[in-house]
Protein backbone atom coordinates (compact mmCIF):
# COMPACT_ATOMS: atom_id res chain seq x y z
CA UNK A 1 35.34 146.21 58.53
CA UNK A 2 33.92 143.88 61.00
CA UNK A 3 37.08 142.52 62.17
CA UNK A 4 38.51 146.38 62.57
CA UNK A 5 35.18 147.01 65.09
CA UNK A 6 35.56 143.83 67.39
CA UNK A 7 39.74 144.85 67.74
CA UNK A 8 38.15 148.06 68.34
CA UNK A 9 35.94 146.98 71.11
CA UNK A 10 38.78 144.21 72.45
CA UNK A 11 41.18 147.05 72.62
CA UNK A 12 38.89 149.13 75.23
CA UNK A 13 37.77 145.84 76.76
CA UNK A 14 41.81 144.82 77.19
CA UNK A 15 42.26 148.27 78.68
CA UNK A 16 39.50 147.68 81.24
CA UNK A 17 40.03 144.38 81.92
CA UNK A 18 44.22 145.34 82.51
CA UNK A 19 43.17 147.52 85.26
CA UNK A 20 40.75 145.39 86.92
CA UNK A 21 42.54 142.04 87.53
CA UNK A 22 45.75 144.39 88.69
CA UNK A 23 43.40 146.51 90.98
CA UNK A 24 41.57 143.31 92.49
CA UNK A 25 45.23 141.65 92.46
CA UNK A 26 46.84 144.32 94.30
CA UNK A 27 43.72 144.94 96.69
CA UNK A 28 43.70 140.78 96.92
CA UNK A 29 47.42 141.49 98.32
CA UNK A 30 47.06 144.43 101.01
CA UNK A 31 44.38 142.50 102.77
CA UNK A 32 46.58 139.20 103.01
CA UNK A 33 49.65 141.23 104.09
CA UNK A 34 47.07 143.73 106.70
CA UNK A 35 44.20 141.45 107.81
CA UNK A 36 43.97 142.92 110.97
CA UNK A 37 43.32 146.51 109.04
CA UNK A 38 40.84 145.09 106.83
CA UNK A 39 37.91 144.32 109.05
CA UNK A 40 34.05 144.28 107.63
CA UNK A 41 31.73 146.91 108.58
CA UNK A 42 34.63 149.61 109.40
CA UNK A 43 37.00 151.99 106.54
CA UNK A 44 40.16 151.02 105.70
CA UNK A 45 42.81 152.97 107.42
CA UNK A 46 43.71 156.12 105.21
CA UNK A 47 47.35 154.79 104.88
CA UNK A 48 46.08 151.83 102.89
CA UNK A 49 43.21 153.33 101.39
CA UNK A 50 45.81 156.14 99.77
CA UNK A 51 47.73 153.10 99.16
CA UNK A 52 45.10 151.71 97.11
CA UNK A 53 44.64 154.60 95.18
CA UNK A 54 47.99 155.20 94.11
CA UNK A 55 48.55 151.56 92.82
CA UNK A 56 44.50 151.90 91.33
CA UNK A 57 46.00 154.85 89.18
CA UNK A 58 49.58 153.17 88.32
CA UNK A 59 46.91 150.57 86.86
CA UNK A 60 45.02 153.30 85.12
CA UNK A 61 48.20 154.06 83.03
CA UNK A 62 48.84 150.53 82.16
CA UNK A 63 45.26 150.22 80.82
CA UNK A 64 45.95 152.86 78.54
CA UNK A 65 48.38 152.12 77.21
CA UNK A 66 47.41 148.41 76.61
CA UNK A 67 44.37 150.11 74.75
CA UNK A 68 46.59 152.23 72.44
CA UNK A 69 48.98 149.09 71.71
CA UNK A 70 45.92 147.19 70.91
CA UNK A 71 44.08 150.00 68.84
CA UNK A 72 43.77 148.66 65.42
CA UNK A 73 43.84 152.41 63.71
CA UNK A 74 43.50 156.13 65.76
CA UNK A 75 44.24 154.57 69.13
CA UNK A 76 43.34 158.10 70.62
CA UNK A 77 39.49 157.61 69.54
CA UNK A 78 39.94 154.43 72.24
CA UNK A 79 41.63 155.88 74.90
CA UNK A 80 38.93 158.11 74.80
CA UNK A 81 36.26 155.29 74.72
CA UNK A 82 37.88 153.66 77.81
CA UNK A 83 38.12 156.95 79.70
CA UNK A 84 33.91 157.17 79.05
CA UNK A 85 34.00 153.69 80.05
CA UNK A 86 35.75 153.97 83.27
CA UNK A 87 33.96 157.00 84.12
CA UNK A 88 30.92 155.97 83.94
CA UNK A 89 31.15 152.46 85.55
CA UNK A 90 33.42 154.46 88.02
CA UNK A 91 30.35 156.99 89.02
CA UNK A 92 27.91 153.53 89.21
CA UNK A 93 30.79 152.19 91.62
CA UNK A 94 30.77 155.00 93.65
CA UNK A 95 27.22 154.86 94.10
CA UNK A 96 27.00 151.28 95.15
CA UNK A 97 29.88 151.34 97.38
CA UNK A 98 29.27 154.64 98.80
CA UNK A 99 30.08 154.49 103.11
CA UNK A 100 32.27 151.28 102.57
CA UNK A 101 35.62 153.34 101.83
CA UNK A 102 36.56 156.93 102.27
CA UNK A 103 34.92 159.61 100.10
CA UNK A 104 38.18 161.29 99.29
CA UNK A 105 39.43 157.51 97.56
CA UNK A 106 36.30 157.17 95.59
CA UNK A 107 36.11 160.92 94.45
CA UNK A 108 39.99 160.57 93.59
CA UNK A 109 39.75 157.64 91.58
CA UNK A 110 36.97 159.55 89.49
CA UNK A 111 39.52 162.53 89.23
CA UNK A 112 42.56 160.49 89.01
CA UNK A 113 41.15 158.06 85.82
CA UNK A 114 41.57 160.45 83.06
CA UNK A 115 44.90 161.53 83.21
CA UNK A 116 46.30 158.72 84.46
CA UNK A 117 44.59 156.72 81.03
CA UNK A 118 45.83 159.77 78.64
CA UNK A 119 49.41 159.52 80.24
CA UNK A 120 49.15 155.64 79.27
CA UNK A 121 47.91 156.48 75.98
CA UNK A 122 50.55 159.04 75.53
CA UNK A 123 53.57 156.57 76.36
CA UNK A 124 52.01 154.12 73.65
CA UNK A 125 50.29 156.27 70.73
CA UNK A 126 52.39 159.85 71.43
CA UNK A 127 50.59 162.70 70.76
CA UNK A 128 47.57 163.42 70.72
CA UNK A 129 46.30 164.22 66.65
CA UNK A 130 43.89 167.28 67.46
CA UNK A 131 44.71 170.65 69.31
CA UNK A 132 42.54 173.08 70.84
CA UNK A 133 41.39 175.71 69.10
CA UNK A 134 43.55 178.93 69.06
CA UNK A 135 41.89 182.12 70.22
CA UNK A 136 42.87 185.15 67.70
């Protein structure tokens, strides 16, 4: 029982931690191939900031799906854990880092996190086991 919780909690951890070192990798590499674009006090150019995004939510797939393969039973009940996860350290982001890139990138990786985790999840674990409730 014990050793089904930690895998439980590595699984969303190896999720998270998937889509951080390729987010900080991949930001790591825009500002060594635009240095001239990336200069402190001032907002990344929209171009690279969309850029950003769009890699941040490639990522966001990846990390699901490393939390479904990892998932040692119901790996939907972890994707779901990492989406709270993400949100919620996503919101605390925004808030700390609010004015140093654009609103639209911050408010689209909030937006962008859940599917792009349940689309991971979905390539690993397939459907989803539960269906909304039909209205008679």
């Amino acid at each position: 029982m014990a050793s089904t919780t930690i895998r439980s909690i590595l699984s969303v951890v190896a999720g998270w931690a998937t889509v951080g070192v390729l987010v900080v990798a991949t930001d790591g590499l825009l500002k060594a191939l635009f240095p001239d674009r990336y200069v402190a006090g001032r907002l990344p150019p929209d171009s690279l900031a969309a850029l950003s995004l769009a890699t941040s939510t490639l990522w966001s797939i990846a990390g699901g799906w490393v939390t479904a393969r990892l998932a040692p039973v119901k790996p939907w009940h972890h994707i779901l854990g990492l989406i709270l996860w993400g949100e919620l350290l996503g919101f605390v982001s925004a808030a700390l880092s609010w004015g140093e890139v654009q609103m639209w990138y911050q408010v689209g990786l909030l937006l962008l996190w859940t599917p792009a985790v349940c689309l991971g999840g979905w390539l690993r674990a397939g459907k989803p086991p539960f269906q909304a409730a039909s209205v008679s």
